[in-house]
Protein backbone atom coordinates (compact mmCIF):
# COMPACT_ATOMS: atom_id res chain seq x y z
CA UNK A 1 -16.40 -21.33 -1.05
CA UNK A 2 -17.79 -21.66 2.34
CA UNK A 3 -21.71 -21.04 2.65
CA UNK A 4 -22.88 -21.58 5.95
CA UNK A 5 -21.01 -19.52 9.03
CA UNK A 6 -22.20 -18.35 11.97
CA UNK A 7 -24.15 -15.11 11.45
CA UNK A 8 -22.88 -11.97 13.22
CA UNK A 9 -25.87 -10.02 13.06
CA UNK A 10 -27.24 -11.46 15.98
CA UNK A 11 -24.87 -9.91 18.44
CA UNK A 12 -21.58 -10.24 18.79
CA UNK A 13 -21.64 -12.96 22.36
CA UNK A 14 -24.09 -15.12 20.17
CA UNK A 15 -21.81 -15.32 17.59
CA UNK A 16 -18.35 -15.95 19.66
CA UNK A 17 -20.63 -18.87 21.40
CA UNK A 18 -21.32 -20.23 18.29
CA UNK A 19 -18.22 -20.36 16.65
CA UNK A 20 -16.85 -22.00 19.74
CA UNK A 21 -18.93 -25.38 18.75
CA UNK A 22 -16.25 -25.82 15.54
CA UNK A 23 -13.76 -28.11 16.88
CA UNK A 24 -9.90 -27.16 16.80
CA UNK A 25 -8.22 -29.74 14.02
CA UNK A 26 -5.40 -32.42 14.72
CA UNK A 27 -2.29 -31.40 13.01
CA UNK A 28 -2.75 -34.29 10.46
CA UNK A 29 -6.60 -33.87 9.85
CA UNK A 30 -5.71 -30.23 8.81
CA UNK A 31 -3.11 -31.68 6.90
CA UNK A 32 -4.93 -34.23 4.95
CA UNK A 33 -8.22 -31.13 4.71
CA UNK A 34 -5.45 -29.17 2.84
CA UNK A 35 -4.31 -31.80 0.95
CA UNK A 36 -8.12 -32.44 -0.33
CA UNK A 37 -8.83 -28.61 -0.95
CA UNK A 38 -5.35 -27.83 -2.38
CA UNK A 39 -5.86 -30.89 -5.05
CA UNK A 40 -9.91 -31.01 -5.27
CA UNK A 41 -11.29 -27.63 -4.37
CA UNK A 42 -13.34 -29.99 -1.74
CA UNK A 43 -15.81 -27.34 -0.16
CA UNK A 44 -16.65 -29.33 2.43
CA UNK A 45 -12.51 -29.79 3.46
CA UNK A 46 -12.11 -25.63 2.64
CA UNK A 47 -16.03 -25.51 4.73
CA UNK A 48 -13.70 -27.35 7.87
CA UNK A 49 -10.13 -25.58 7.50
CA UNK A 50 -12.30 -22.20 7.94
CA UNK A 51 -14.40 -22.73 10.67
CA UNK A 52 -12.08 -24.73 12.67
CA UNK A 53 -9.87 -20.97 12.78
CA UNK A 54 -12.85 -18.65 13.30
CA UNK A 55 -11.97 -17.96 16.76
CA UNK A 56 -8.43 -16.90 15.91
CA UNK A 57 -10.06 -14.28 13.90
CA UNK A 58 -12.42 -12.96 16.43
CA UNK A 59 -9.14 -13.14 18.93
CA UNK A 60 -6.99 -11.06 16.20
CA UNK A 61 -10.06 -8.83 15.78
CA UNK A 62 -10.55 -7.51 19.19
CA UNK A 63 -7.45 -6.10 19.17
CA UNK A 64 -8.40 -3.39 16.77
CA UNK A 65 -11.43 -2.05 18.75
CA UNK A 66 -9.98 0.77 19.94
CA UNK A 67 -10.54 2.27 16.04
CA UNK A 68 -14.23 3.18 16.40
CA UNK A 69 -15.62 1.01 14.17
CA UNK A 70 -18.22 -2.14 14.71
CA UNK A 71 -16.59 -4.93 15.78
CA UNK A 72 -18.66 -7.29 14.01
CA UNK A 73 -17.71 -5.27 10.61
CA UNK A 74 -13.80 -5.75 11.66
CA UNK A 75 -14.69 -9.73 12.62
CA UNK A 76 -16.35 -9.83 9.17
CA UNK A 77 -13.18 -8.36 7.29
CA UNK A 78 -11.19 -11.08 9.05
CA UNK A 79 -12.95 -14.10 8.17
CA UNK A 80 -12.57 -12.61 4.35
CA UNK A 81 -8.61 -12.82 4.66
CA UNK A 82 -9.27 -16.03 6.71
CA UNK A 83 -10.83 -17.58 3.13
CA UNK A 84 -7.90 -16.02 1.19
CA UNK A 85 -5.63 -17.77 3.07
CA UNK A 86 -7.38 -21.19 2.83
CA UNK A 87 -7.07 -20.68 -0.66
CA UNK A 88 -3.77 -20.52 -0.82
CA UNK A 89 -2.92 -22.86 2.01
CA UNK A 90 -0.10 -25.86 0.88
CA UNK A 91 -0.12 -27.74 4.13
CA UNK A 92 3.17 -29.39 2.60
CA UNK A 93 5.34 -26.78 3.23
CA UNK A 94 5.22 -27.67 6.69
CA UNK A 95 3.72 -25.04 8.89
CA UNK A 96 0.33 -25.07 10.47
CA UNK A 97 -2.80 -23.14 9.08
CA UNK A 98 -3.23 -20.46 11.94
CA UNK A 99 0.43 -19.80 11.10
CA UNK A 100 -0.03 -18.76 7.15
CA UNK A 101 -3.48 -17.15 8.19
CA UNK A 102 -2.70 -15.07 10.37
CA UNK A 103 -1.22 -12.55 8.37
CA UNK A 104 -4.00 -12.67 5.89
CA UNK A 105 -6.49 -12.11 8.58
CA UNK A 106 -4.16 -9.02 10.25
CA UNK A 107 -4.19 -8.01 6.39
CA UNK A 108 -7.48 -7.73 5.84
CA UNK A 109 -8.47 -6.60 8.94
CA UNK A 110 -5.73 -3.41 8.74
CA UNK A 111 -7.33 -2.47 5.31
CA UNK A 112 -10.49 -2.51 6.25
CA UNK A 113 -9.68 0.04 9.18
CA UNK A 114 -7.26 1.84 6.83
CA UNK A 115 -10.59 2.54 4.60
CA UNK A 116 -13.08 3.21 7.37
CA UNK A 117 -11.37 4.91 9.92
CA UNK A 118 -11.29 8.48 8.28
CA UNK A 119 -13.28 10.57 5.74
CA UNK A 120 -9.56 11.33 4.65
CA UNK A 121 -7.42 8.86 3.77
CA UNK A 122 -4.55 7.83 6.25
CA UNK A 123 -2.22 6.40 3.62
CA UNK A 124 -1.45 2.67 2.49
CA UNK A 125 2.90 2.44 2.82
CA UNK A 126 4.24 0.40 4.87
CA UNK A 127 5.42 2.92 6.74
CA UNK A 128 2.47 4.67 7.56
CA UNK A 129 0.37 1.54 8.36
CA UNK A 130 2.69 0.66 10.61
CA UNK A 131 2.58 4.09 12.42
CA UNK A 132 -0.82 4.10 12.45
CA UNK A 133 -1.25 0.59 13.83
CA UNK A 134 1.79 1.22 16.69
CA UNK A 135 1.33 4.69 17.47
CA UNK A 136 -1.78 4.23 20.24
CA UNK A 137 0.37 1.43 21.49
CA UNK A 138 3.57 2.91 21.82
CA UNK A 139 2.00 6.40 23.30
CA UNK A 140 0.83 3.76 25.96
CA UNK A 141 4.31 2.79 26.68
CA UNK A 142 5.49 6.30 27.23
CA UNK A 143 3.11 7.44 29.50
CA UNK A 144 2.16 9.60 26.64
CA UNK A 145 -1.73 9.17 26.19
CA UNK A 146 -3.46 12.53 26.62
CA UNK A 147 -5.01 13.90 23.61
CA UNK A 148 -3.23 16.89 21.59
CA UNK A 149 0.19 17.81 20.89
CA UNK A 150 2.61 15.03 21.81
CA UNK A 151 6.12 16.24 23.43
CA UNK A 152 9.06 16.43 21.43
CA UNK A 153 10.72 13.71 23.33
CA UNK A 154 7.83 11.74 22.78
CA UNK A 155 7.93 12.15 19.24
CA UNK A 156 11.52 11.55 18.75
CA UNK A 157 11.16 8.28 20.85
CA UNK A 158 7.85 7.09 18.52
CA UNK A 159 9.65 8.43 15.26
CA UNK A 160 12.91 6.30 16.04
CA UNK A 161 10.93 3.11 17.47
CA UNK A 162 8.89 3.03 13.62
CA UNK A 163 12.00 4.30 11.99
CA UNK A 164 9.85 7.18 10.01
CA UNK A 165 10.19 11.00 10.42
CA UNK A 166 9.21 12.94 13.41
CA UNK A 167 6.44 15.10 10.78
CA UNK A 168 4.81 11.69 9.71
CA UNK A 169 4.50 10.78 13.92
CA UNK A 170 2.82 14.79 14.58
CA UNK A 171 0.73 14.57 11.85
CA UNK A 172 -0.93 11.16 12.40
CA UNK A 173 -1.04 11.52 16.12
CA UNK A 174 -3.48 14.58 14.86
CA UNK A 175 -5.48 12.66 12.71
CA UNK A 176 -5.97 9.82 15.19
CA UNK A 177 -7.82 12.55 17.27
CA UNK A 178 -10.75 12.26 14.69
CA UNK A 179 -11.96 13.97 11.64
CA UNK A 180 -12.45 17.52 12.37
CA UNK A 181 -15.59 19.27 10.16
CA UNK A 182 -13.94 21.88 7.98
CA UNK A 183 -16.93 24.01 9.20
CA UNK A 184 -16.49 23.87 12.75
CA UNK A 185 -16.31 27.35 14.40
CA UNK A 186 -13.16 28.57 15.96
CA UNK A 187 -13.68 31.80 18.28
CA UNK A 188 -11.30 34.79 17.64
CA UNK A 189 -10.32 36.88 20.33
CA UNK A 190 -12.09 39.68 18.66
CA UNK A 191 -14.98 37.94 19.14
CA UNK A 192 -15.19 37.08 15.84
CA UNK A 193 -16.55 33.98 14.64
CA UNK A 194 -13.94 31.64 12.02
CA UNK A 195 -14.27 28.57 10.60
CA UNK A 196 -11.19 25.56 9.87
CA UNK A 197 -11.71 26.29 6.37
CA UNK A 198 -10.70 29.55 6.77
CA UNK A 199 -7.24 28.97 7.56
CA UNK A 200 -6.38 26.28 5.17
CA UNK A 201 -3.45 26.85 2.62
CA UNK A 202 -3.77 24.95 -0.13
CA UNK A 203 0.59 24.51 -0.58
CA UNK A 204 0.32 22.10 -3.63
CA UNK A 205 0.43 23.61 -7.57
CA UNK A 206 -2.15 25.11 -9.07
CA UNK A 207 -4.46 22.59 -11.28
CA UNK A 208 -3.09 25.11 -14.51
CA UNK A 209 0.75 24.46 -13.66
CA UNK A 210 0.12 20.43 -12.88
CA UNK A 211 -2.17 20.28 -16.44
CA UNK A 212 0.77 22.71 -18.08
CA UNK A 213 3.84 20.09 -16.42
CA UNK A 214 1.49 16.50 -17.65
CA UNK A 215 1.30 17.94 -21.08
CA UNK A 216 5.19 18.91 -21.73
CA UNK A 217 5.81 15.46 -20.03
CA UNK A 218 3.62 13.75 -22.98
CA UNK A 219 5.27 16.36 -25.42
CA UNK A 220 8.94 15.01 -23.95
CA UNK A 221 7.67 11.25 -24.48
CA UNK A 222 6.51 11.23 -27.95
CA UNK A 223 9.54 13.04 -28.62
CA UNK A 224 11.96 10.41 -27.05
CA UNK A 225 9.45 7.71 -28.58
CA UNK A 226 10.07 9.42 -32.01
CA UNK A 227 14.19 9.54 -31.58
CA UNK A 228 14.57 6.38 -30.65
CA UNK A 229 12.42 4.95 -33.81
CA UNK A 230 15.73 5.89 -35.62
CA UNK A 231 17.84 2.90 -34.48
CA UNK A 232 17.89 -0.15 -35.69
CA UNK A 233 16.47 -3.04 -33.48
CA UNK A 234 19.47 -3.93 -31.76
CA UNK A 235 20.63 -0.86 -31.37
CA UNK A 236 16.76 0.28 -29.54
CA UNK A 237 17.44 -2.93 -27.33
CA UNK A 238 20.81 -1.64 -25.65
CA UNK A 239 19.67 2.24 -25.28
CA UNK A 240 16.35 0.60 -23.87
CA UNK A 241 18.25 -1.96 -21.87
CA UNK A 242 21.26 0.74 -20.54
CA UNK A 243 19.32 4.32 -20.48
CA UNK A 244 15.91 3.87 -19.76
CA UNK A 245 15.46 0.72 -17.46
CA UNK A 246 14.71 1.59 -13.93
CA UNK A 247 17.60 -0.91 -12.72
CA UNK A 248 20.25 -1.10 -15.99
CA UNK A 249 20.75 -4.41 -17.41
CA UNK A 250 24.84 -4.72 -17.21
CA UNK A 251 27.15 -4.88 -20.60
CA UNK A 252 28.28 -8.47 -19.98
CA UNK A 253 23.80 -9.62 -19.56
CA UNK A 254 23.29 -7.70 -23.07
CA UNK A 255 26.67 -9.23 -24.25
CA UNK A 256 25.66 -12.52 -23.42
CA UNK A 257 21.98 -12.43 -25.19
CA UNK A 258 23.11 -10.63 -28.15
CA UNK A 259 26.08 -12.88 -28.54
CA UNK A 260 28.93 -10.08 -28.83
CA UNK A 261 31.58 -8.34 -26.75
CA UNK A 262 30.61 -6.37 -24.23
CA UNK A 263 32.91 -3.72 -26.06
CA UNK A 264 30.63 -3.75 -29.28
CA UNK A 265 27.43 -3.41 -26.61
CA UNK A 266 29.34 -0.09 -25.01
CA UNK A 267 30.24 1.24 -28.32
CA UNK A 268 26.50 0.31 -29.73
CA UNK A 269 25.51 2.14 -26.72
CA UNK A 270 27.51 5.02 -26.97
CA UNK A 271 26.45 5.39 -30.83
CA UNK A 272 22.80 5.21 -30.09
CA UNK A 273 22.89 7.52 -27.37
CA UNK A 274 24.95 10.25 -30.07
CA UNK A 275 21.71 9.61 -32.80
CA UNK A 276 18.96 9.98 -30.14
CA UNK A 277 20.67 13.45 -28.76
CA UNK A 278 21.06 15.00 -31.64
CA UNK A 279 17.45 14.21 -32.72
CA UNK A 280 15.92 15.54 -29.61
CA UNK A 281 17.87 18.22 -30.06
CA UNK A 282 16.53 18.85 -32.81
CA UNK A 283 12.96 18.87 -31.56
CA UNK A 284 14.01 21.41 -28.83
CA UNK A 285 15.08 23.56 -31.23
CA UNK A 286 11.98 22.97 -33.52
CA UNK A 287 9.81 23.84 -30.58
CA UNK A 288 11.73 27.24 -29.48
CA UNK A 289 11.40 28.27 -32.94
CA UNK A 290 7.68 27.49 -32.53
CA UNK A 291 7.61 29.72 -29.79
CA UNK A 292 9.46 32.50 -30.49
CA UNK A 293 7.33 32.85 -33.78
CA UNK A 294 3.80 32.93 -31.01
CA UNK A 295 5.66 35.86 -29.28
């Protein structure tokens, strides 16, 4: 899409110099740019749109130096959202370029960081990208900026300001002191010389329990798969529709497309529900049989 930007490999000053030669656009030559990219995939419009808003990235860059990582890496991750939003760009809905790109630029800027930051992943919610994107900021505000443990009022404050839990605010306040090697030494008073591994608990299930759990929830799925092949189409369509959708589709929506009562949908319902019991019933009982006879 665009070929020829300024290279950043030649220092970051050189670079901010040079992207300050791109003139800023008129709100109607951007428009009428948009207009040509939007309907022709013009490269030399999309080549204009981008390098007219190169120093909006490098401006929304430097605000995430304080992450220890190069700053023409984070610039570079920018201009890639920068692109995406050109892409996309439909100057007729009214609003100006810089606008719409922004958040593409903040976007890619905040995964990049998200993926570089740590050896161990931070986590991609929204919840915990905005805790780790805030909490620097908001440890600033609170007079809270020396390294370690943060106070409990500090915590509550940060936990309440990001609206997540007071656990999530410890633990990344921890991580953004660094990545720690598991093999670093840690002096007992003994005298005797530990290591972080040492003391790690390992709280989740055992790989034989999670491999044990994933095969009795295929077991349970082939089963349910096998009851419900004894209804009849419409009848699979309600108990689909009414039991196993994640948000239930409502008796008068079924009644409506299947062009019945909604009485007949509840009683269809209430009938297929009665077949596919009593046939996983069944299987339950087929299966304790099974094991009683291993015993």
């Amino acid at each position: 899409m665009v070929n020829t930007l300024p290279i950043i490999t030649y220092g970051i000053q050189r670079y901010l110099d040079e992207i300050r030669k791109f003139p800023i656009l008129e709100p109607q030559e951007e428009y009428m740019l948009g207009k040509r990219y939007m309907e022709h995939h013009d490269p030399q419009a999309a080549h204009k749109l981008v390098t007219s808003h190169l120093r909006l990235v490098a401006k929304i860059a430097m605000n995430y130096r304080g992450y220890g990582l190069p700053i023409g890496e984070v610039i570079s991750e920018g201009n890639v959202g920068l692109i995406q939003a050109v892409k996309k760009f439909d100057p007729e809905r009214g609003f100006r370029l810089a606008t719409y790109a922004m958040w593409w630029i903040k976007a890619s800027i905040q995964e990049y960081v998200l993926r570089s930051w740590s050896l161990v992943k931070i986590g991609t919610t929204s919840s915990q990208k905005r805790l780790f994107f805030n909490l620097r900021q908001l440890k600033g505000k609170i007079k809270a900026l020396e390294d370690g443990e943060l106070k409990n009022d500090h915590v509550q404050k940060i936990a309440k300001k990001l609206n997540v839990s007071e656990d999530e605010v410890r633990s990344m306040n921890q991580r953004l002191s660094g990545d720690t090697s598991l093999n670093a030494p840690i002096r007992m008073k003994e005298g005797e010389n530990r290591q972080w591994q040492d003391w790690l608990v390992d709280e989740n299930e055992s790989q034989e329990s999670l491999l044990i759990k994933q095969d009795e929830l295929q077991v349970r799925r082939e089963m349910l798969r096998d009851a419900i092949s004894v209804l009849n189409e419409r009848e699979q369509r309600i108990f689909k529709a009414r039991r196993l959708y994640e948000e239930p589709l409502t008796l008068e929506t079924l009644s409506n497309e299947l062009e019945i009562s909604r009485e007949r949908v509840r009683q269809i319902e209430v009938r297929a529900f009665e077949k596919v019991q009593k046939k996983m019933i069944y299987y339950h009982q087929k299966i304790e049989k099974y094991q009683i006879s291993l015993n």
